[in-house]
N, C-alpha and C. Protein backbone atom coordinates (compact mmCIF):
# COMPACT_ATOMS: atom_id res chain seq x y z
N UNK A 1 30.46 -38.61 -40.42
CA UNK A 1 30.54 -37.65 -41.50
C UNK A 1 29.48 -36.57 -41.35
N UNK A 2 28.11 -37.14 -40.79
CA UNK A 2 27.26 -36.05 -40.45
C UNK A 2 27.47 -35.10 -39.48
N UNK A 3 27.93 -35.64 -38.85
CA UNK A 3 28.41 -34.67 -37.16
C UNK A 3 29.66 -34.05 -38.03
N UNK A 4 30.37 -33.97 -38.60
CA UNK A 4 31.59 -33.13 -39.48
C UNK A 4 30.55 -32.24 -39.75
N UNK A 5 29.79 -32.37 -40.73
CA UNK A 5 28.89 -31.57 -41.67
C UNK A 5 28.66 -30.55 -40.62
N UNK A 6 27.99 -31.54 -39.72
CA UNK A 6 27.17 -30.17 -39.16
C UNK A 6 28.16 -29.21 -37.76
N UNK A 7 28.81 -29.71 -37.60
CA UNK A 7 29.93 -28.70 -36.60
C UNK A 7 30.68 -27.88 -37.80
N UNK A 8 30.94 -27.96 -39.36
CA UNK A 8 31.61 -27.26 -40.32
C UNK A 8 30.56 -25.88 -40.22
N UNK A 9 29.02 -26.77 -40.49
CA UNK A 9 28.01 -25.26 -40.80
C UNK A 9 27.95 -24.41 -39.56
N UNK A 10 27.82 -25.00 -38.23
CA UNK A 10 27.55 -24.38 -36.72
C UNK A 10 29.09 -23.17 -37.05
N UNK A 11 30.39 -23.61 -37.74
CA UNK A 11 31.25 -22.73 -37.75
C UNK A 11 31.07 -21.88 -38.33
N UNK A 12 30.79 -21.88 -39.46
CA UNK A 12 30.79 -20.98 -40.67
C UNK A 12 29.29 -20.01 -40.22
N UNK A 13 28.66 -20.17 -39.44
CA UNK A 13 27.81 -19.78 -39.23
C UNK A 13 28.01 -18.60 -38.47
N UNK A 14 28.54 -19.30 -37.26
CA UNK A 14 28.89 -18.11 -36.53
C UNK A 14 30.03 -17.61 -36.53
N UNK A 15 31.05 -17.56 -37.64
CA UNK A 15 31.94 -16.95 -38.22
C UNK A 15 31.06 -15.33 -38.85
N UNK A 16 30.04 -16.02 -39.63
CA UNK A 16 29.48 -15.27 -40.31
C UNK A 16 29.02 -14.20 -39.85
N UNK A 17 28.16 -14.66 -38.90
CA UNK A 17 27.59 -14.03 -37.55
C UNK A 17 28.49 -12.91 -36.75
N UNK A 18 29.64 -13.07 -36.74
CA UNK A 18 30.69 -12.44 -35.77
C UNK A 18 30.95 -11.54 -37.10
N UNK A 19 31.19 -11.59 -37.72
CA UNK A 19 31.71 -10.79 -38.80
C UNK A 19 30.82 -9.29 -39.43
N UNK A 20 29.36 -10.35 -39.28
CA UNK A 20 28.05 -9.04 -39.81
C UNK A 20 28.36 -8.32 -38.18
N UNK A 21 28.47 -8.63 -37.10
CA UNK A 21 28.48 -7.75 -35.97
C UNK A 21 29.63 -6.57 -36.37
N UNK A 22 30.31 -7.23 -36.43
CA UNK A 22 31.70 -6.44 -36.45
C UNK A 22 31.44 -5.30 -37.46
N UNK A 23 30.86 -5.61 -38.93
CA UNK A 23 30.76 -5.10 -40.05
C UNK A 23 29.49 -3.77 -39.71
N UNK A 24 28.72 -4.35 -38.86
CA UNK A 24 27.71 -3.52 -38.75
C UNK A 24 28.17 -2.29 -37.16
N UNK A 25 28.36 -2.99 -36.73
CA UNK A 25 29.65 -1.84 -35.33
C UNK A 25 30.45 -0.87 -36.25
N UNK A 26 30.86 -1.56 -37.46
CA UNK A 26 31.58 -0.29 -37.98
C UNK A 26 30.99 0.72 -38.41
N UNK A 27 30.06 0.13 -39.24
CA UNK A 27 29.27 1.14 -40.07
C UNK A 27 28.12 2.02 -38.87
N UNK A 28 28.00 1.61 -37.79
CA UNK A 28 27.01 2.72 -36.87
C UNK A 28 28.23 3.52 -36.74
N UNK A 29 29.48 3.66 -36.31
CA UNK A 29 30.68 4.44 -35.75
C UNK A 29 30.95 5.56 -37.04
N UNK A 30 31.09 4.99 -37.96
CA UNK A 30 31.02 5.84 -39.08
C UNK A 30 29.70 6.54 -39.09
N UNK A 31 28.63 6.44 -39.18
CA UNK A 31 27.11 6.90 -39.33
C UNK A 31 27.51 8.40 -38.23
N UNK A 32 27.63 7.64 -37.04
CA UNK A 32 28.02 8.44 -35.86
C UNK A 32 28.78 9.44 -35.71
N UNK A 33 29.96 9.30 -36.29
CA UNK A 33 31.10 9.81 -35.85
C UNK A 33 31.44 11.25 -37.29
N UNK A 34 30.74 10.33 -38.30
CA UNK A 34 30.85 11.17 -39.56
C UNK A 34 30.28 11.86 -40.45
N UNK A 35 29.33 10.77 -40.68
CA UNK A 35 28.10 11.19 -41.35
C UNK A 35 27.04 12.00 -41.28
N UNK A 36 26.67 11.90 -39.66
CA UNK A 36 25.62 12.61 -38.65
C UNK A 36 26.44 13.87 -38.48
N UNK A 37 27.60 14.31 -38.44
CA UNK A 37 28.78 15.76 -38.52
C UNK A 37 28.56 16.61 -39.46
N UNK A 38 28.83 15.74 -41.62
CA UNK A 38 28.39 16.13 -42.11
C UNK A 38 27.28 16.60 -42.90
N UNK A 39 26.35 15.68 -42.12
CA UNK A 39 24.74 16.21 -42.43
C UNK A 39 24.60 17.45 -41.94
N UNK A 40 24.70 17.77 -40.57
CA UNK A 40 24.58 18.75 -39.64
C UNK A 40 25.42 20.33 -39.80
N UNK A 41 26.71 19.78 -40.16
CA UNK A 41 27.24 20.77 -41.26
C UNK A 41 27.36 21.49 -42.28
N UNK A 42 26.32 20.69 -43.24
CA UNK A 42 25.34 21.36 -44.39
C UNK A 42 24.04 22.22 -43.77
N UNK A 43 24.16 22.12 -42.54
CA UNK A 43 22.39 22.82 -42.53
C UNK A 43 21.36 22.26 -42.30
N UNK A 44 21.96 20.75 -42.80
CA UNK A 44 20.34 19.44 -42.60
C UNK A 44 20.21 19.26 -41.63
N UNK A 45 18.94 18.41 -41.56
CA UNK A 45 18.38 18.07 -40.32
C UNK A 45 19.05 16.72 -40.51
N UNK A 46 19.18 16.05 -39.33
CA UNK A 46 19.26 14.56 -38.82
C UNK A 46 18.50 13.58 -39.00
N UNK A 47 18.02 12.50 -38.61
CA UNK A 47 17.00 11.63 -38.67
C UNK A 47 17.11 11.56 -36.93
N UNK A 48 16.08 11.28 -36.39
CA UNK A 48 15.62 11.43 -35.31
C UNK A 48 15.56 9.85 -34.85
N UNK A 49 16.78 9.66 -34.20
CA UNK A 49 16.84 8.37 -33.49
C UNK A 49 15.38 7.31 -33.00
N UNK A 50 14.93 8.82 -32.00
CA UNK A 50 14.19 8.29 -31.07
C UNK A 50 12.72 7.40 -31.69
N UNK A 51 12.15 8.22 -32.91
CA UNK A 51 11.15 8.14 -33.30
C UNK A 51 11.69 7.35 -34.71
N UNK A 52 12.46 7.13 -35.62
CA UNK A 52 12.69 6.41 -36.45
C UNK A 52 13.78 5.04 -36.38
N UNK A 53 13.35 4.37 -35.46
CA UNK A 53 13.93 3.35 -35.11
C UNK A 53 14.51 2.62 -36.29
N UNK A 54 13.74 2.51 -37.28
CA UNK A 54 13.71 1.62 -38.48
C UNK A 54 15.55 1.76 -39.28
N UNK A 55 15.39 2.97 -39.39
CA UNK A 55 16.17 3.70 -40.59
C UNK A 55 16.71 4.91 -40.48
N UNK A 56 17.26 5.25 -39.40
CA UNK A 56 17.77 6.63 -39.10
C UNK A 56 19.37 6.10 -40.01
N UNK A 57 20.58 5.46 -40.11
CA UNK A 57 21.20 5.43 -40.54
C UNK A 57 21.27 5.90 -41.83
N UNK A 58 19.98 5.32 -42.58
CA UNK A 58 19.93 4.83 -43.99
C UNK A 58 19.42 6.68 -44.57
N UNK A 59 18.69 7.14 -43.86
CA UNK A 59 18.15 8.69 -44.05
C UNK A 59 18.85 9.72 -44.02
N UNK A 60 20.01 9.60 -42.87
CA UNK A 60 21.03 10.55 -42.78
C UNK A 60 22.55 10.07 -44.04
N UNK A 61 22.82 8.66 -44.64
CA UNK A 61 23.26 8.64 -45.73
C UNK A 61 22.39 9.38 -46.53
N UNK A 62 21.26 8.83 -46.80
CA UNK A 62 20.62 9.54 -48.44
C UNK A 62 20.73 10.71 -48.22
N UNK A 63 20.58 11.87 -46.98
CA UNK A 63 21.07 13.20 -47.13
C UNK A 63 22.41 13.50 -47.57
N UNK A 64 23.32 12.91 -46.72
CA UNK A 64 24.26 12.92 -46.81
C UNK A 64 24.80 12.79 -48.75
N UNK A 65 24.17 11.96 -48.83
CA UNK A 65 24.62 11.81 -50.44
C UNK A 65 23.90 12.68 -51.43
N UNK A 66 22.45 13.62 -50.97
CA UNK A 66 22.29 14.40 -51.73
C UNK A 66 23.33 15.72 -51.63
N UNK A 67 23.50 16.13 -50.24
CA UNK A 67 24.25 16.94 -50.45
C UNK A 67 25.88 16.85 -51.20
N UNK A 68 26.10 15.95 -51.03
CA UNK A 68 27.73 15.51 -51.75
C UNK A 68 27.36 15.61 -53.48
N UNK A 69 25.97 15.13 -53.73
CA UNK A 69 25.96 15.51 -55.14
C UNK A 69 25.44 17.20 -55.28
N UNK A 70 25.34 17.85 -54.67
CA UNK A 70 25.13 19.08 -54.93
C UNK A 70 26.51 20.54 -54.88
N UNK A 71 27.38 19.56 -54.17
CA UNK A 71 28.28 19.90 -54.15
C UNK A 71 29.42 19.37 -55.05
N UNK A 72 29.32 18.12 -55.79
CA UNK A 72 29.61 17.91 -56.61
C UNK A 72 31.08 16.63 -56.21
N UNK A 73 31.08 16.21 -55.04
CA UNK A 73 32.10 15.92 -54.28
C UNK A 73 31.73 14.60 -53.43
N UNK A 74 32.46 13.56 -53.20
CA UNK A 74 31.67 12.22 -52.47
C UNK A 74 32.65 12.24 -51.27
N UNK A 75 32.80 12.80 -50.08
CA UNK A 75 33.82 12.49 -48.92
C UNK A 75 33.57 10.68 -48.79
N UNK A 76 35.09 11.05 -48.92
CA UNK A 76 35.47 9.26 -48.03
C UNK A 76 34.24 8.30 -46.69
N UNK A 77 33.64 9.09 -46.22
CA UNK A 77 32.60 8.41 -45.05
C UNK A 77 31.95 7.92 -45.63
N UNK A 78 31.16 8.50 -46.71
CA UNK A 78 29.65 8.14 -47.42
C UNK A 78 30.53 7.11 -48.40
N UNK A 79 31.37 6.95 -48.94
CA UNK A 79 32.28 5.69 -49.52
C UNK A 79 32.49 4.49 -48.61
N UNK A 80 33.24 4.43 -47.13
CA UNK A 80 33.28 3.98 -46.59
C UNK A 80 31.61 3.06 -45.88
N UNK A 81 30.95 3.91 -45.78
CA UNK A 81 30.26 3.68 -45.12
C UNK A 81 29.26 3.11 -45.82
N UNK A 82 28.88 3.07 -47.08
CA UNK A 82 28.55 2.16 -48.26
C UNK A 82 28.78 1.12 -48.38
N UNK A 83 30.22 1.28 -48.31
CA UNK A 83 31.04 -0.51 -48.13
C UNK A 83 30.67 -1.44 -46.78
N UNK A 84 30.95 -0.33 -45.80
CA UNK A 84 30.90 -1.42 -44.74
C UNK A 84 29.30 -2.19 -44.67
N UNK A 85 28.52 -0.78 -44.77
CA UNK A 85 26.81 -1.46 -44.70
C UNK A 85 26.76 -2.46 -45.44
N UNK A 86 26.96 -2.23 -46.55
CA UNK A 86 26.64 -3.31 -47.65
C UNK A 86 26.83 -4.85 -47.36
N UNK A 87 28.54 -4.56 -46.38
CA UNK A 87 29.13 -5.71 -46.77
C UNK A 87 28.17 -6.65 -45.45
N UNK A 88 28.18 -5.46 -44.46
CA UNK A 88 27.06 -6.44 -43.69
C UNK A 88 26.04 -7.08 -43.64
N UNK A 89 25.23 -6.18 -44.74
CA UNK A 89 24.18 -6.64 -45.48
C UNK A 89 24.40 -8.02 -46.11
N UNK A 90 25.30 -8.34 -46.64
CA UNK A 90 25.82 -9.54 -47.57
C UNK A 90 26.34 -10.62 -46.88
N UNK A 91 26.43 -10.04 -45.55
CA UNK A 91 26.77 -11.12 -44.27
C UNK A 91 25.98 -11.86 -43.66
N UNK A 92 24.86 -10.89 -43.08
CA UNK A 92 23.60 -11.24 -42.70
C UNK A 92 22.72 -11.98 -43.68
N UNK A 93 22.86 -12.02 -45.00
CA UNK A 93 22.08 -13.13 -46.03
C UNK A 93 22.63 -13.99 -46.26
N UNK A 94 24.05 -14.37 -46.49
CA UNK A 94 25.10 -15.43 -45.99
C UNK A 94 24.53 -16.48 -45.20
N UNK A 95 24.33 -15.55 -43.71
CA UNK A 95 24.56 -15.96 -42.59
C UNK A 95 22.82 -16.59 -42.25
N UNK A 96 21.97 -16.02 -43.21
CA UNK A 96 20.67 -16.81 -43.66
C UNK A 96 20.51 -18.00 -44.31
N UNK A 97 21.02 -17.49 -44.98
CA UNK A 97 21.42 -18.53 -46.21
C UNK A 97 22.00 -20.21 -45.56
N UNK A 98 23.39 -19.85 -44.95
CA UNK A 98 23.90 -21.07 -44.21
C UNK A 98 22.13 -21.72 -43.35
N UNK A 99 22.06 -20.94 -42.57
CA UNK A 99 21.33 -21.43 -41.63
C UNK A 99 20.00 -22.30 -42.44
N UNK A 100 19.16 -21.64 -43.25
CA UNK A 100 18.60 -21.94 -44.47
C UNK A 100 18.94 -23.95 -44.91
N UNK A 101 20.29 -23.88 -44.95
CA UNK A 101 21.27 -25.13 -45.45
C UNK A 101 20.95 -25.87 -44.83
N UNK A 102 21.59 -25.47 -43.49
CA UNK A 102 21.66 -26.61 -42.44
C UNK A 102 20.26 -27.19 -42.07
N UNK A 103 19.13 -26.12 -41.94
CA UNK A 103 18.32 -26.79 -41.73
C UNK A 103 17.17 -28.06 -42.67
N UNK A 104 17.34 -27.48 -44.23
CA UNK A 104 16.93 -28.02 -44.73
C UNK A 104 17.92 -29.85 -45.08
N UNK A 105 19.22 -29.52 -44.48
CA UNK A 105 19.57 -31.05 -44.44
C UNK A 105 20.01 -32.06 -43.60
């Protein structure tokens, strides 16, 4: 029954795992493909890959979303791309969380 237990969590684990990848591949493609377009299209500056390792995604949304409120308008990317981060976000603590489980039993 223990060896069940623990090949159920090793699954769910890296279910979880495969999923925040996937979730988070999306959301750089969007960042990339859309977001970083319409920053650059307003006039803004970018976040600078090279030197902001941390948080270039997260900087070029918050532009991104000031300008959409100045314009008064939310394009579908900065929607999308909300969701997907998030949801990865919620994957990756999941995917803590399990691990968290297993080890404590």
């Amino acid at each position: 029954m223990l060896d069940h237990y623990a090949t159920l969590m090793r699954i769910l684990f890296y279910s979880l795992l495969i999923a925040f990848i996937v979730f988070l591949v999306a959301s750089v493609m969007v960042w990339a493909f859309r977001i970083r377009r319409y920053v650059e299209a307003h006039g803004e500056r970018c976040a600078n890959i090279f030197f902001r390792l941390g948080s270039p995604m997260l900087h070029d949304y918050q532009t991104a979303h000031r300008i959409a409120d100045r314009a008064g308008k939310k394009p579908g990317c900065l929607i999308l791309f909300g969701r997907l981060f998030g949801t990865a976000t919620a994957l990756f603590i999941a995917s803590a969380l399990v691990l968290l489980i297993r080890a404590l039993r």
